[in-house]
C-alpha atoms as a PDB file:
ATOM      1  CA  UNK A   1     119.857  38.506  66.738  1.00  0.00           C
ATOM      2  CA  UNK A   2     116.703  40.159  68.312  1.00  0.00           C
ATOM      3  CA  UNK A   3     115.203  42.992  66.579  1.00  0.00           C
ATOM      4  CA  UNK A   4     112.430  45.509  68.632  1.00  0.00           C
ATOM      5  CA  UNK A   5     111.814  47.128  65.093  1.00  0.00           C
ATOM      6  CA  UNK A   6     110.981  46.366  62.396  1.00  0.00           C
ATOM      7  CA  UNK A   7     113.127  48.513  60.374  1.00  0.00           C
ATOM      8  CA  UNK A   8     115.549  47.197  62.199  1.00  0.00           C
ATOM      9  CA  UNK A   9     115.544  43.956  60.171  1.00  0.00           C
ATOM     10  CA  UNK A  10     118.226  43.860  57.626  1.00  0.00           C
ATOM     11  CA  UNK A  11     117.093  44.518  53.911  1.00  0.00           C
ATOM     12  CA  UNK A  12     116.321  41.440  51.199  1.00  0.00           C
ATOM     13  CA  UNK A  13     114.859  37.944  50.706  1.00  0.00           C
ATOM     14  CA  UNK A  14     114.035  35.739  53.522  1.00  0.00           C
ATOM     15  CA  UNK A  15     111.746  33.016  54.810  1.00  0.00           C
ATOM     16  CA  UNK A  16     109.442  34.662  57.707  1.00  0.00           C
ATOM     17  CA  UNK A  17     107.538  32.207  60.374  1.00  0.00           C
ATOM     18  CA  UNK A  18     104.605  34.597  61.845  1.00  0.00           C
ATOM     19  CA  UNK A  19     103.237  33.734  65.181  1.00  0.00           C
ATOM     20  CA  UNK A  20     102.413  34.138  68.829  1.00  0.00           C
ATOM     21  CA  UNK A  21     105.411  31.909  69.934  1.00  0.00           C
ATOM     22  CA  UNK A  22     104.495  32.308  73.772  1.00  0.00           C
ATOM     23  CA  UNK A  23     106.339  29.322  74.415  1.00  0.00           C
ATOM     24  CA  UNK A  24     107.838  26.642  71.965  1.00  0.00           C
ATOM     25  CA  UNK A  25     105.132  23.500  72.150  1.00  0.00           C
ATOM     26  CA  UNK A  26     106.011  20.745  70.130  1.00  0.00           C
ATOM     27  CA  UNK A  27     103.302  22.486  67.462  1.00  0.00           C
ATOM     28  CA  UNK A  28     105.794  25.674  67.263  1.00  0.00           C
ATOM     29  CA  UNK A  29     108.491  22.975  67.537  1.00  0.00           C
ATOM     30  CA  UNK A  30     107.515  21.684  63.908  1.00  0.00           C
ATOM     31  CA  UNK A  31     106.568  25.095  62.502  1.00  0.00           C
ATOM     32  CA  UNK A  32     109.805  26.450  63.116  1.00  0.00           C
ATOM     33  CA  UNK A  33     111.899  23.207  61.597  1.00  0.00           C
ATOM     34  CA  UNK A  34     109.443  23.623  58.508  1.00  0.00           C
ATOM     35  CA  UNK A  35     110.458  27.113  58.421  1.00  0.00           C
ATOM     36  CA  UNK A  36     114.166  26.653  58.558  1.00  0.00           C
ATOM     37  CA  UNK A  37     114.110  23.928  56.138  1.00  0.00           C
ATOM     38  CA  UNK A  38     112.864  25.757  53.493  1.00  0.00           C
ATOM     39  CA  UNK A  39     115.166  28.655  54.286  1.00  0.00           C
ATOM     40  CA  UNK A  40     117.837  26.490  54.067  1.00  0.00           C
ATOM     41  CA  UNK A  41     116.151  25.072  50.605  1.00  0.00           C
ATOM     42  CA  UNK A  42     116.503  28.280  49.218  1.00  0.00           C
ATOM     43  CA  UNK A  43     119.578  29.684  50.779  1.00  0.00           C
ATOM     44  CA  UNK A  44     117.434  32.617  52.527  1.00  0.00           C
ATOM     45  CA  UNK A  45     117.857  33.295  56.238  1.00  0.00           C
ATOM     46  CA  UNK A  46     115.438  32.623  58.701  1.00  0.00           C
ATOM     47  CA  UNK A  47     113.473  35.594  60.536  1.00  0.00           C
ATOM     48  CA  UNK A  48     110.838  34.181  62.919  1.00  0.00           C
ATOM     49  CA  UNK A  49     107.928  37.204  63.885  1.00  0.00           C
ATOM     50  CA  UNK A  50     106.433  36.926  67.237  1.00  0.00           C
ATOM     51  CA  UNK A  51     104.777  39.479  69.492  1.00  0.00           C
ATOM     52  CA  UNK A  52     105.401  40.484  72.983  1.00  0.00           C
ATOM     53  CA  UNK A  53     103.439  40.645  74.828  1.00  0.00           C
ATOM     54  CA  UNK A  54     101.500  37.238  73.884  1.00  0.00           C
ATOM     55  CA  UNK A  55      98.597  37.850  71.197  1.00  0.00           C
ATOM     56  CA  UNK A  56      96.291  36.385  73.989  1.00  0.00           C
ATOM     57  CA  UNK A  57      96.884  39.541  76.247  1.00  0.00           C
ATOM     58  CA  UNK A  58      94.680  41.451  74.021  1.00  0.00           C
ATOM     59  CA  UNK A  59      92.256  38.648  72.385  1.00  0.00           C
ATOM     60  CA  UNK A  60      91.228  36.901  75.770  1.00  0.00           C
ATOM     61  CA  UNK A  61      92.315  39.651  77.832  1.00  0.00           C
ATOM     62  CA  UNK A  62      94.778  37.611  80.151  1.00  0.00           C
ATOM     63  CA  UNK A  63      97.629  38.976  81.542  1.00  0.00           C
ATOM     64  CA  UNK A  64     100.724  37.461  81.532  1.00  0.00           C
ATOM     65  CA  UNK A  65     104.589  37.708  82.894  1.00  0.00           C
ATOM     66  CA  UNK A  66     105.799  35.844  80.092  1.00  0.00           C
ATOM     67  CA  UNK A  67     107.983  38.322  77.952  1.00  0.00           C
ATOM     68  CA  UNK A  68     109.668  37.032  74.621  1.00  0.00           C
ATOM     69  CA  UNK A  69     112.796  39.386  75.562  1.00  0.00           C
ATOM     70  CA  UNK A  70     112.874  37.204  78.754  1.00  0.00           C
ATOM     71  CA  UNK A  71     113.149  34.086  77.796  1.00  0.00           C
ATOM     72  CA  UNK A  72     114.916  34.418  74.496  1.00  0.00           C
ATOM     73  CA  UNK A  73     118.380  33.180  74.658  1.00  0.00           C
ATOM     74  CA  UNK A  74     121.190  33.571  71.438  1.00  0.00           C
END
């Protein structure tokens, strides 16, 4: 599921992975298996926070036509 808000996210526990995911390296790759591993561990689901735009759009000042919503697929 994709949430635009967050008070859209359901209520309770869950593991959270924070990050600028502006494509999935083999780096995000390993965060996001750590993630859902210990989500599965503790029987919590899995919400992964990421920003669109891109972080870098604001800290280097680079544009990009990369949109999350874009390229996210269920």
């Amino acid at each position: 599921m994709l949430f635009s808000e967050v008070a859209d996210v359901p209520k309770g526990p869950k593991v959270v992975a924070v990050g600028s995911f502006d494509g999935v390296h083999l780096g995000h790759q390993y965060l996001l298996r750590q993630a859902l591993a210990e989500a599965k561990t503790l029987k919590e689901p899995l919400l992964v926070y990421t920003f669109d735009p891109p972080t870098k759009v604001f800290t280097r000042g680079k544009g990009s036509s990369w949109t999350f919503r874009r390229r996210w697929r269920p």
